[in-house]
N, C-alpha and C. Protein backbone atom coordinates (compact mmCIF):
# COMPACT_ATOMS: atom_id res chain seq x y z
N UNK A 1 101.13 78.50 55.95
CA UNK A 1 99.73 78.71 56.26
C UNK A 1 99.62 79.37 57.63
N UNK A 2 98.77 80.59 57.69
CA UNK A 2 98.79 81.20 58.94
C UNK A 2 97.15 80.76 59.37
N UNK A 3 97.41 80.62 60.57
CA UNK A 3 96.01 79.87 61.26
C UNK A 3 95.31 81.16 62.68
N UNK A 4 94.38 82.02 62.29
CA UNK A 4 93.91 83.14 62.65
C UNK A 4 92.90 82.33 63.34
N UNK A 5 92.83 82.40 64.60
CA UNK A 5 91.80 82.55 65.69
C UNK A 5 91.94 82.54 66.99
N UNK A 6 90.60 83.31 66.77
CA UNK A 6 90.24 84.21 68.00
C UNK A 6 89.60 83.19 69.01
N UNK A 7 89.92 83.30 70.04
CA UNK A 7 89.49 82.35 71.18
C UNK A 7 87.60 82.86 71.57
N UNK A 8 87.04 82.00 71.84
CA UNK A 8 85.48 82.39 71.77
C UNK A 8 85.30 82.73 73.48
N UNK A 9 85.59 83.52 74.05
CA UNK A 9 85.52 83.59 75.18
C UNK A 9 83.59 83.93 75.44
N UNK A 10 83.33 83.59 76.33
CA UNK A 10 81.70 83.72 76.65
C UNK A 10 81.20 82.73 77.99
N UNK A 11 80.00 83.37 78.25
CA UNK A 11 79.26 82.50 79.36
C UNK A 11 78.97 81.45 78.34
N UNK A 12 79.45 80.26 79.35
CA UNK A 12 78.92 78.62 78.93
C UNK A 12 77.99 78.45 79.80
N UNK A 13 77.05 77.85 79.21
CA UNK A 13 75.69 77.49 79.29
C UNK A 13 76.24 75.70 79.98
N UNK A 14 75.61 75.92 81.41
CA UNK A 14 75.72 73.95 82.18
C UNK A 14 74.79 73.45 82.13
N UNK A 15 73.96 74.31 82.18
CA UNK A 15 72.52 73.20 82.71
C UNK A 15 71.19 74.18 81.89
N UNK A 16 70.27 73.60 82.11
CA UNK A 16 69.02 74.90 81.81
C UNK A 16 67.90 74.09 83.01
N UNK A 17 67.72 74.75 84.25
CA UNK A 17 66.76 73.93 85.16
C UNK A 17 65.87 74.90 84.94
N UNK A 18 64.57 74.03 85.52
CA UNK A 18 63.27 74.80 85.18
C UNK A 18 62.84 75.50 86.70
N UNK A 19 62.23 76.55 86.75
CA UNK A 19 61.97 77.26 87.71
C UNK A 19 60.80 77.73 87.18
N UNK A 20 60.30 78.81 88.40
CA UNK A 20 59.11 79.19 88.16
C UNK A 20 59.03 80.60 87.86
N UNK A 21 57.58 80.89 86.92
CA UNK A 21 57.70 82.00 86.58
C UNK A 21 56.42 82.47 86.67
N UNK A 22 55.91 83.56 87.05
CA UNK A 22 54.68 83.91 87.94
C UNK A 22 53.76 84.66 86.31
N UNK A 23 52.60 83.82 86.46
CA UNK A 23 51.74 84.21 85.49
C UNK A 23 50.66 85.02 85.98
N UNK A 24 50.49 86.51 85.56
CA UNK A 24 49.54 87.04 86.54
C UNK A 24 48.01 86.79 86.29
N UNK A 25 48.03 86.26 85.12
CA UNK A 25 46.51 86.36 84.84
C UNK A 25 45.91 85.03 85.36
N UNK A 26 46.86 83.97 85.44
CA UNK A 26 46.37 82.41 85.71
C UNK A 26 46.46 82.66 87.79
N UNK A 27 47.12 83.78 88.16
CA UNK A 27 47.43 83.85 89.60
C UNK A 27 48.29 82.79 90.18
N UNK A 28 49.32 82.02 89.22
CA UNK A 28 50.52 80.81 89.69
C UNK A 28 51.54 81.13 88.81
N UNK A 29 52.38 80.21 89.43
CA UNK A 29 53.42 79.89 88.79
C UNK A 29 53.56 78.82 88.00
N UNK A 30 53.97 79.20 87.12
CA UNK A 30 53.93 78.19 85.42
C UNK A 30 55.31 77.47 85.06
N UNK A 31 56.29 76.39 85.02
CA UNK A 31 57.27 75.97 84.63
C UNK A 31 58.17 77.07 83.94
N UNK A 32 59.55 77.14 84.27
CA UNK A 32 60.26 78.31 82.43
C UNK A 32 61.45 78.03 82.89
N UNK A 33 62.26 77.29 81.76
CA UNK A 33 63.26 77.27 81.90
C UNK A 33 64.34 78.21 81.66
N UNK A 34 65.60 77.96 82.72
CA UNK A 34 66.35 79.38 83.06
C UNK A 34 67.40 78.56 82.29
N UNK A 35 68.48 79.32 82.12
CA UNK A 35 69.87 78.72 82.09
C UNK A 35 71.08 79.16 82.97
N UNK A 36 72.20 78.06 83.56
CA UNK A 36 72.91 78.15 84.43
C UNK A 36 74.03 77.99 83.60
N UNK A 37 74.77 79.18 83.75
CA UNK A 37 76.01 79.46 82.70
C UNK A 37 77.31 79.89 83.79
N UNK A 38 78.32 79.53 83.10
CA UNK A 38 79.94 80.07 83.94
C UNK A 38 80.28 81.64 83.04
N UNK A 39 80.48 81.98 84.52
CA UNK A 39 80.57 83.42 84.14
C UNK A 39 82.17 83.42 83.82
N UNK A 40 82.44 84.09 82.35
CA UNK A 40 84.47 83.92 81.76
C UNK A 40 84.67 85.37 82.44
N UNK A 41 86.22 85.22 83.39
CA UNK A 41 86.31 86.28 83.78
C UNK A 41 87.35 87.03 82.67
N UNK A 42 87.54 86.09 81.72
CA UNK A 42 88.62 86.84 80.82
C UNK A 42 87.29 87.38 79.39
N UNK A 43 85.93 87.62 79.86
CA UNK A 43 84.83 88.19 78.61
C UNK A 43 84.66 89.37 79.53
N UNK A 44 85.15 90.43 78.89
CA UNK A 44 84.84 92.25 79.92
C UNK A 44 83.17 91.75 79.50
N UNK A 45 82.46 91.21 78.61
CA UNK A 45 80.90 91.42 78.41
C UNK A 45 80.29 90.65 79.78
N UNK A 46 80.63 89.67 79.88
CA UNK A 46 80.59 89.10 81.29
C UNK A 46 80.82 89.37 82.00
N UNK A 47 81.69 90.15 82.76
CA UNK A 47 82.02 91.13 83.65
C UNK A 47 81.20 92.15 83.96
N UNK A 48 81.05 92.62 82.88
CA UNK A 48 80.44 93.55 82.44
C UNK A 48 78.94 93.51 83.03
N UNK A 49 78.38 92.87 82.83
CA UNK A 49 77.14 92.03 82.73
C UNK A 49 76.27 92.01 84.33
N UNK A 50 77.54 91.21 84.57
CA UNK A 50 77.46 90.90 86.19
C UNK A 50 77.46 92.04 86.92
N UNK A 51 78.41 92.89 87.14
CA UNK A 51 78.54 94.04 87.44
C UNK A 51 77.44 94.93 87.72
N UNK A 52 76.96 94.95 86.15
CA UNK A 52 75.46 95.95 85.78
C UNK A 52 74.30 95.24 86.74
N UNK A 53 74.25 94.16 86.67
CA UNK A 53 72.80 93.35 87.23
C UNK A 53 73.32 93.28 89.03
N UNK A 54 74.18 93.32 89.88
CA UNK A 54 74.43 93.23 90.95
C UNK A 54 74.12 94.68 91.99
N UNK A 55 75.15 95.75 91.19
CA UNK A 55 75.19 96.85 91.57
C UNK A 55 73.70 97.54 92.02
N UNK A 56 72.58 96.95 91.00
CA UNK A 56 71.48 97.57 91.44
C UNK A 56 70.01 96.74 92.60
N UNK A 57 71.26 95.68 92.72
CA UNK A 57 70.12 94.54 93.80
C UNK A 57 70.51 95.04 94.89
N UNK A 58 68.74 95.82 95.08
CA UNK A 58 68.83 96.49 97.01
C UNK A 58 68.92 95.33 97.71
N UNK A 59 69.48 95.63 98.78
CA UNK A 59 70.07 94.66 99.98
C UNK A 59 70.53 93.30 99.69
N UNK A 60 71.72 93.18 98.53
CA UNK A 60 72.23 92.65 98.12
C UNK A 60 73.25 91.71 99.52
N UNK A 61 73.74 90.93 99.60
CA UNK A 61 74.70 90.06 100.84
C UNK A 61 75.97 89.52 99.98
N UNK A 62 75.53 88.99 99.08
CA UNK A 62 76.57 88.28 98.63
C UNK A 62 77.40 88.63 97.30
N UNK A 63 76.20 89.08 96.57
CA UNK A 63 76.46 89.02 95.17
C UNK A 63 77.83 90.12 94.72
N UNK A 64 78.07 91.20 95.35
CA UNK A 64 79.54 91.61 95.19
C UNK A 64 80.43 90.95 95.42
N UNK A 65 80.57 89.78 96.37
CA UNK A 65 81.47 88.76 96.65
C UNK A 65 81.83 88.16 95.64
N UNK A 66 80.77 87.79 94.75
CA UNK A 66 81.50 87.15 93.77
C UNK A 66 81.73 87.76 92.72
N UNK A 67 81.20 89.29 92.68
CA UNK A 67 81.71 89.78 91.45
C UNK A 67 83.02 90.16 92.06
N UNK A 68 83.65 90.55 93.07
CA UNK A 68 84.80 90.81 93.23
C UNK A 68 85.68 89.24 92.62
N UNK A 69 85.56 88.47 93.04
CA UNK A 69 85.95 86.79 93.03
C UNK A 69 86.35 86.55 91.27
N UNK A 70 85.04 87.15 90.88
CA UNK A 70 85.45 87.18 88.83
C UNK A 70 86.28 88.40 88.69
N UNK A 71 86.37 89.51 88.98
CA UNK A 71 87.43 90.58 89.29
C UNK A 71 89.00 89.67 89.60
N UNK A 72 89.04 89.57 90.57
CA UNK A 72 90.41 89.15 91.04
C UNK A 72 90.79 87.90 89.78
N UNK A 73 90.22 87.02 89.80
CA UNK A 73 90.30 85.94 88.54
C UNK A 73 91.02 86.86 87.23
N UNK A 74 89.89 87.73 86.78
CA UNK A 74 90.35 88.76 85.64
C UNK A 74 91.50 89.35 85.82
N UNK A 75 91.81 90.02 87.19
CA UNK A 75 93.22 90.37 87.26
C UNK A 75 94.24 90.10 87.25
N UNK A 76 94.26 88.11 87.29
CA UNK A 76 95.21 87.35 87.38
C UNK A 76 95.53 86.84 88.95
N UNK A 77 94.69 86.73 89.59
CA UNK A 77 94.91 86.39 91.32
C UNK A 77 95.27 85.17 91.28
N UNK A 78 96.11 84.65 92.02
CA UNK A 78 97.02 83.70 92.31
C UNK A 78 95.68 82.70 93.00
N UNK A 79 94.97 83.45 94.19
CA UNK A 79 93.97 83.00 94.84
C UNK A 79 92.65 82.61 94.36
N UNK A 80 92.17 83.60 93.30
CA UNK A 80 90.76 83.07 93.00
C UNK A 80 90.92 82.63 91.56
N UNK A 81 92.25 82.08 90.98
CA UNK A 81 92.09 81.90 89.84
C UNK A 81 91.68 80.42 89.14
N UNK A 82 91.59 79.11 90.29
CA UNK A 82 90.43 78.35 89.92
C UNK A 82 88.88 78.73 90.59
N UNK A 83 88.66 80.04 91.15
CA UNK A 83 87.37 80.01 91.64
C UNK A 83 86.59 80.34 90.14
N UNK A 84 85.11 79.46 90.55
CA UNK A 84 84.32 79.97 89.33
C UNK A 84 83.01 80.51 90.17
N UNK A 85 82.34 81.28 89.10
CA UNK A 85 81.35 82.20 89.09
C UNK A 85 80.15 81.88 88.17
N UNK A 86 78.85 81.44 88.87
CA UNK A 86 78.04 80.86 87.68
C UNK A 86 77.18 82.04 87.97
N UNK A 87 75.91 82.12 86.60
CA UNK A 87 75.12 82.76 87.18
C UNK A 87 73.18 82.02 86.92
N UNK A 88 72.54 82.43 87.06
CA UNK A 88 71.37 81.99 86.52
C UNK A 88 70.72 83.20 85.64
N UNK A 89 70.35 82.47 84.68
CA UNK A 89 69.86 83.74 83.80
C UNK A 89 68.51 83.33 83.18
N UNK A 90 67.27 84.41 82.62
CA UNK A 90 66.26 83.97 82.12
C UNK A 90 66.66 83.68 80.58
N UNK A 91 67.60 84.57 80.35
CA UNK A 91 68.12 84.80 79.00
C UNK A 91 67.97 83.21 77.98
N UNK A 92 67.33 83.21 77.18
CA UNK A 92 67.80 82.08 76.34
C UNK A 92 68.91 81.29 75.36
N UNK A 93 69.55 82.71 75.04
CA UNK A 93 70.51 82.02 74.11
C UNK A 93 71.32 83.70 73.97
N UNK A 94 72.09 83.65 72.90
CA UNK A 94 73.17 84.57 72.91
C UNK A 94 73.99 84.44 74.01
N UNK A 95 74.71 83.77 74.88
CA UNK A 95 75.30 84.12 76.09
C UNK A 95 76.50 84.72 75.88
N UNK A 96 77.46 85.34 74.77
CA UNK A 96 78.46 86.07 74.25
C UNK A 96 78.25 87.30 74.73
N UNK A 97 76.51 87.48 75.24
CA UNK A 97 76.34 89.10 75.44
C UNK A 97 74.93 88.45 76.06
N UNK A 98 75.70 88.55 77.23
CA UNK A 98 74.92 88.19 78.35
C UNK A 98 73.88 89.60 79.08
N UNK A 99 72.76 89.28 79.29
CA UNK A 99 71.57 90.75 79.44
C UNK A 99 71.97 90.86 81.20
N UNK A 100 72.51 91.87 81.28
CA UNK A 100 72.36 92.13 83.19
C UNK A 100 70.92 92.17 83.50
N UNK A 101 69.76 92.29 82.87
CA UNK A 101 68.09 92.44 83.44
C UNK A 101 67.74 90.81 83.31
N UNK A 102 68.80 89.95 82.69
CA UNK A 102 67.98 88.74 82.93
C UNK A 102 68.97 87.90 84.22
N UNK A 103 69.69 88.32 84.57
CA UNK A 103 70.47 87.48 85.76
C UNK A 103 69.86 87.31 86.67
N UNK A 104 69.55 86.24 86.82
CA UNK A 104 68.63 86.19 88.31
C UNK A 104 69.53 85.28 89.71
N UNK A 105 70.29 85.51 89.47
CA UNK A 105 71.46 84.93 90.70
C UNK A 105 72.72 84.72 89.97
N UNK A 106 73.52 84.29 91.43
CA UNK A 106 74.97 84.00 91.37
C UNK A 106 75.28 83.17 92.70
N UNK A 107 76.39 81.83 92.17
CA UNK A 107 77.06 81.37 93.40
C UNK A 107 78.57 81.59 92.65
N UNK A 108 78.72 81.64 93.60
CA UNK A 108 80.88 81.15 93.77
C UNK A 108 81.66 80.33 94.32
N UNK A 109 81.87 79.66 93.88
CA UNK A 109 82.28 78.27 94.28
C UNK A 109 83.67 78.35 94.42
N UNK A 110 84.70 77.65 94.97
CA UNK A 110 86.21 76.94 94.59
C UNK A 110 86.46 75.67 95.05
N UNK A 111 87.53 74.88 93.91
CA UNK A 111 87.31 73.90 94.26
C UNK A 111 87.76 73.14 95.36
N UNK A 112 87.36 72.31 95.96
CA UNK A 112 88.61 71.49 97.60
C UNK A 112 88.58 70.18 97.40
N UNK A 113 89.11 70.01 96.06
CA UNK A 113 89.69 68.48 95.37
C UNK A 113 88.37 67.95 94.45
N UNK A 114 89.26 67.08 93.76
CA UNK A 114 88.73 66.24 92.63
C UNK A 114 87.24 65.87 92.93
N UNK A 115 86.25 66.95 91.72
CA UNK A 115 84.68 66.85 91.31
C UNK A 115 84.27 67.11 92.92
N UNK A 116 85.12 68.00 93.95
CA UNK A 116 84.25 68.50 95.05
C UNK A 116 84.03 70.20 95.16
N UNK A 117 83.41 71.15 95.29
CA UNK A 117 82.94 72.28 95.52
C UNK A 117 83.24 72.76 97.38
N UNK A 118 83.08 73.73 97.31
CA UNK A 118 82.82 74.82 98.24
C UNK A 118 81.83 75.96 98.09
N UNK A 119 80.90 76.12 98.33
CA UNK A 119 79.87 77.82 97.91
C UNK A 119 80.59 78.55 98.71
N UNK A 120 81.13 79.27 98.60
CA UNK A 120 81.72 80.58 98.86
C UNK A 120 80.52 81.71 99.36
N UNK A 121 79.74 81.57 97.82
CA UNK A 121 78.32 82.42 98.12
C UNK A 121 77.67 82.11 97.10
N UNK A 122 75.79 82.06 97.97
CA UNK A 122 75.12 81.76 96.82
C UNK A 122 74.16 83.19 97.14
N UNK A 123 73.76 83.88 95.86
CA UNK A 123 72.83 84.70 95.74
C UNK A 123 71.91 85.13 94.97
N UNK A 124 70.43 84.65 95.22
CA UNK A 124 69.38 84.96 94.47
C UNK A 124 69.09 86.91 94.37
N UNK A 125 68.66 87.46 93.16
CA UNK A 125 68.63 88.48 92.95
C UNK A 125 67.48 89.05 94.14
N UNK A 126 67.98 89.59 95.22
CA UNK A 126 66.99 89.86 96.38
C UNK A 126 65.70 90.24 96.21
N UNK A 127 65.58 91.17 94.29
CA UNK A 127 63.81 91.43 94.05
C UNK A 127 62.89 90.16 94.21
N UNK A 128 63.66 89.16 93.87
CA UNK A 128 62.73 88.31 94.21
C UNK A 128 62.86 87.40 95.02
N UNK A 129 63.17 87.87 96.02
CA UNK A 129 63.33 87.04 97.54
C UNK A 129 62.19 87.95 98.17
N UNK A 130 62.03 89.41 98.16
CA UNK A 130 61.51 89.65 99.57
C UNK A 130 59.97 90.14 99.14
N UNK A 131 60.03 89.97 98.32
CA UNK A 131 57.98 90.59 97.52
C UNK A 131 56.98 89.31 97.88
N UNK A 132 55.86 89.47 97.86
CA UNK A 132 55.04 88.31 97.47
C UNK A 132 54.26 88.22 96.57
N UNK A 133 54.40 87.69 95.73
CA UNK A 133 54.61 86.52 94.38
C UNK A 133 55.57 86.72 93.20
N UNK A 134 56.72 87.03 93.67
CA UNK A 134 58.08 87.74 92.81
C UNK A 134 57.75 87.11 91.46
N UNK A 135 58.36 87.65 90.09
CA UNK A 135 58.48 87.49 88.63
C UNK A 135 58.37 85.75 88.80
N UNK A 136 59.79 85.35 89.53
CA UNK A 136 60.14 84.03 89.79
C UNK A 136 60.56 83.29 90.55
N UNK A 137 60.41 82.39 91.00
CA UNK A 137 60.87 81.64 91.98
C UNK A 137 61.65 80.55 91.56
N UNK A 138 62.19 79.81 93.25
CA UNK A 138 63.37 78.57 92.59
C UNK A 138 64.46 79.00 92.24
N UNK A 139 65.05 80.45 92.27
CA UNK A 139 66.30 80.78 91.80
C UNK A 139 67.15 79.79 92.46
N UNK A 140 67.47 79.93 93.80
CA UNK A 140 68.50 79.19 94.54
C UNK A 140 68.50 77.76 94.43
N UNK A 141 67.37 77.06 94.41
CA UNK A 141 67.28 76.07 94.16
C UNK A 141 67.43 75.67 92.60
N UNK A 142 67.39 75.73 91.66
CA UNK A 142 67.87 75.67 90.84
C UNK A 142 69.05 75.75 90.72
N UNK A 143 69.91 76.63 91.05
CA UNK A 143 71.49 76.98 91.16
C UNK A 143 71.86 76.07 91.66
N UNK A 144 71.45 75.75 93.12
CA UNK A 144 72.35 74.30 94.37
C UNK A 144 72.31 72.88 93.30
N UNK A 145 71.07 73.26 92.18
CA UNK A 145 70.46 71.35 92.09
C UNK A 145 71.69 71.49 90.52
N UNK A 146 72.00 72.75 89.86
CA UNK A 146 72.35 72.91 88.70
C UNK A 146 74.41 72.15 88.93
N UNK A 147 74.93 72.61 90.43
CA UNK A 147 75.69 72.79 90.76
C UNK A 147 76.27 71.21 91.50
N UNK A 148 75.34 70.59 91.83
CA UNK A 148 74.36 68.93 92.12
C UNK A 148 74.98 68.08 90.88
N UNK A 149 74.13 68.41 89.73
CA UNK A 149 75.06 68.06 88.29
C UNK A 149 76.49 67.69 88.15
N UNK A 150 76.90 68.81 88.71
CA UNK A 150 78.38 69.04 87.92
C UNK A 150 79.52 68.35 88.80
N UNK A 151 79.09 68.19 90.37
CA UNK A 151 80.11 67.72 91.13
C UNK A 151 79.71 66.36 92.14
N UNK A 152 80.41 65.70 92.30
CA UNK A 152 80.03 65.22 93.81
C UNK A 152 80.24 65.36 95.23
N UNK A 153 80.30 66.19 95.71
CA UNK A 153 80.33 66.89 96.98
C UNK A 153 80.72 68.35 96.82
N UNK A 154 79.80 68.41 97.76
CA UNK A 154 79.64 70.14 98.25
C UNK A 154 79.62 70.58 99.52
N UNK A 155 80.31 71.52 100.28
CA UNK A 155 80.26 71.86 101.32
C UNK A 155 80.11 73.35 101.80
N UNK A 156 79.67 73.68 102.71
CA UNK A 156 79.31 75.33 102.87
C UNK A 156 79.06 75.87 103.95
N UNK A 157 78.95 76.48 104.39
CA UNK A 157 79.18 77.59 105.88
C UNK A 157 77.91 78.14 106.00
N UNK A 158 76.63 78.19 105.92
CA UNK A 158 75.29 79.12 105.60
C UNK A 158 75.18 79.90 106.75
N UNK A 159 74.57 81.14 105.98
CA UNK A 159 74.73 82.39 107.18
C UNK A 159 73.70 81.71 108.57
N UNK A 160 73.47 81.89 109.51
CA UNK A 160 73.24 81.86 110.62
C UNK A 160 71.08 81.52 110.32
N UNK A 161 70.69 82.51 109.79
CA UNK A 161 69.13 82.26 109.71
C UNK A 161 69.22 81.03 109.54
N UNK A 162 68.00 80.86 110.43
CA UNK A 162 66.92 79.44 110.33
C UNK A 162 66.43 79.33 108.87
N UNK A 163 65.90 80.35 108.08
CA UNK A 163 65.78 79.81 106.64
C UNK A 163 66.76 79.16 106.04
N UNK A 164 67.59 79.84 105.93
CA UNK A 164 69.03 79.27 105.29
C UNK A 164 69.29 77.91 105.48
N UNK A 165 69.59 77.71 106.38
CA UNK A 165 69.65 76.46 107.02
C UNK A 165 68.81 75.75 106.32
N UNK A 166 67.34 75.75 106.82
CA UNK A 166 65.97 75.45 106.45
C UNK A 166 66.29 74.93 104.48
N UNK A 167 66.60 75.94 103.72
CA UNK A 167 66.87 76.08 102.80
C UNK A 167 67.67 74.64 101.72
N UNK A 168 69.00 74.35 102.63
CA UNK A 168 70.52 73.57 102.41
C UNK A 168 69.34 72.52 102.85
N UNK A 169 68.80 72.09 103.84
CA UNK A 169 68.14 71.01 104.25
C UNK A 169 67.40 70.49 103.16
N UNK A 170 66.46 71.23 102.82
CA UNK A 170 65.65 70.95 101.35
C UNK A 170 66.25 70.69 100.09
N UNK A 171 67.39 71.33 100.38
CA UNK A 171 68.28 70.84 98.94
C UNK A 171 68.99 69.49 98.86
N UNK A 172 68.86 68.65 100.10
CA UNK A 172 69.60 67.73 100.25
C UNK A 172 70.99 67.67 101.27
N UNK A 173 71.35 68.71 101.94
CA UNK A 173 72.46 69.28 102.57
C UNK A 173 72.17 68.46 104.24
N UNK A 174 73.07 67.90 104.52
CA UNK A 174 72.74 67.83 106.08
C UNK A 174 74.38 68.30 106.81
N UNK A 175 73.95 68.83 108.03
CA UNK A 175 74.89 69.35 108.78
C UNK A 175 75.97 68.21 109.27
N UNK A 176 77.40 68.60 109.32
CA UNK A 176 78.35 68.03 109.18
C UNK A 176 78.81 67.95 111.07
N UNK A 177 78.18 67.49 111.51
CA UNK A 177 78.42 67.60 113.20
C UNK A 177 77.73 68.69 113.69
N UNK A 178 76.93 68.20 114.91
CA UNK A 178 75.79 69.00 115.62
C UNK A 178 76.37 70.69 115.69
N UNK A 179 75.64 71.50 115.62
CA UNK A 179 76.54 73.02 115.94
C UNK A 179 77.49 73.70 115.32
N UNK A 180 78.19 72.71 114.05
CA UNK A 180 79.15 72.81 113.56
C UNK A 180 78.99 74.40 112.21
N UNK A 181 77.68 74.43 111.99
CA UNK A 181 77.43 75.47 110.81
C UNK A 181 78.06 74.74 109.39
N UNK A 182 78.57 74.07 109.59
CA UNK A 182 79.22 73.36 108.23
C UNK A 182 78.40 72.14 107.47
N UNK A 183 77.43 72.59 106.11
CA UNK A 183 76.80 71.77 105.57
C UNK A 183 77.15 70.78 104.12
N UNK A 184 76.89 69.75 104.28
CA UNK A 184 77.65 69.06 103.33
C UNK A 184 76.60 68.35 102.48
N UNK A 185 76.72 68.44 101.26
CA UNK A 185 75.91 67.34 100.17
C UNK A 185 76.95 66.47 99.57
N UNK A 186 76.29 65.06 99.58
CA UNK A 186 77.28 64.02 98.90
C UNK A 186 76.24 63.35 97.96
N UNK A 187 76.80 63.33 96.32
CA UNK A 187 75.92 62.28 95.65
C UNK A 187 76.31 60.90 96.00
N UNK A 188 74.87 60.65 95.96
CA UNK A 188 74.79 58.73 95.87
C UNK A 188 75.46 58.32 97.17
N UNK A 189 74.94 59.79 98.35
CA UNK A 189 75.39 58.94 99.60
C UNK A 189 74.97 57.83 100.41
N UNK A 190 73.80 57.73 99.96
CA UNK A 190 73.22 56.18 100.47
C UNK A 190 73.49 55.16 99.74
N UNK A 191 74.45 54.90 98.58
CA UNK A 191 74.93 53.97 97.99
C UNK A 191 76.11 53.84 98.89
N UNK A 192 76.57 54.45 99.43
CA UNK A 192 78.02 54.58 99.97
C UNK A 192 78.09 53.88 101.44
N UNK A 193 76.87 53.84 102.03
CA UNK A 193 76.82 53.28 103.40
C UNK A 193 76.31 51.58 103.43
């Protein structure tokens, strides 16, 4: 008996958090759930994907970082080959053939021991960071809280702005020694003290 199959390579779907999505006629933002999927660096459609939806975000910071990060993974890198690559997408379903017009962010994580993280980089699709009243909001936050889920501790370096900062604070993040730039989230850290 010969046993034929093909490995299902594709974005896996982690979470689906709800974010906001700007209704123009009501003038708010209305609930819509996104989904937070791992980007396979061994699916070229995923690659693929990412690629297409990055390349065209003006004043992009991060988001080549991690498409390079799923690059090197794909190439076989010694270095980024437990890093993962999630993304946020409006997309509902199909994730085998993931839409580059619905990606609305990316972080990159690697791991620094058992169920703990590192963000490497987190990046909301900049159209809707710098407009006022973008398609949607909550990208990033959704991503940090999706990413919240999956591990218990997280730690991260955030660029220098007072938002940023501002940002990790709201998510639950507090700074790891005065000055230090190094922010840390721990679940169920007040059970712990």
């Amino acid at each position: 008996m010969i046993n034929v199959h093909t490995p299902n390579f594709t974005a896996k779907c982690i979470n689906s958090p709800k974010i906001g999505k700007y209704n123009d006629k009501e003038s708010q933002y209305e609930d819509y759930t996104a989904n937070f999927v791992e980007i396979d660096p061994k699916n070229e459609k995923d690659v693929d994907a990412l690629e297409n939806a990055i390349k065209y975000w003006e004043h992009d910071k991060f988001g080549m970082n991690a498409l390079y990060a799923v690059n090197a993974a794909k190439d076989g890198s010694e270095y980024y080959g437990y890093h993962k690559v999630y993304a946020l997408t409006a997309q509902k379903n199909n994730f085998d053939k993931l839409d580059c017009n619905d990606i609305l962010g990316v972080v990159h994580v690697s791991p620094i021991g058992k169920n703990k993280l590192f963000v490497e980089h987190n990046q909301a699709n900049p159209a809707y960071l710098y407009t006022e009243n973008p398609k949607y909001a909550g990208i990033g936050t959704a991503m940090i809280k999706s990413l919240q889920k999956i591990c218990s501790y997280i730690s991260l370096f955030p660029s220098k702005e007072e938002y940023v900062k501002k940002f990790y604070i709201k998510n639950g993040f507090l700074e790891y020694g005065t000055g230090t730039n190094c922010y840390v989230w721990i679940k169920d850290i007040f059970e712990r003290l």
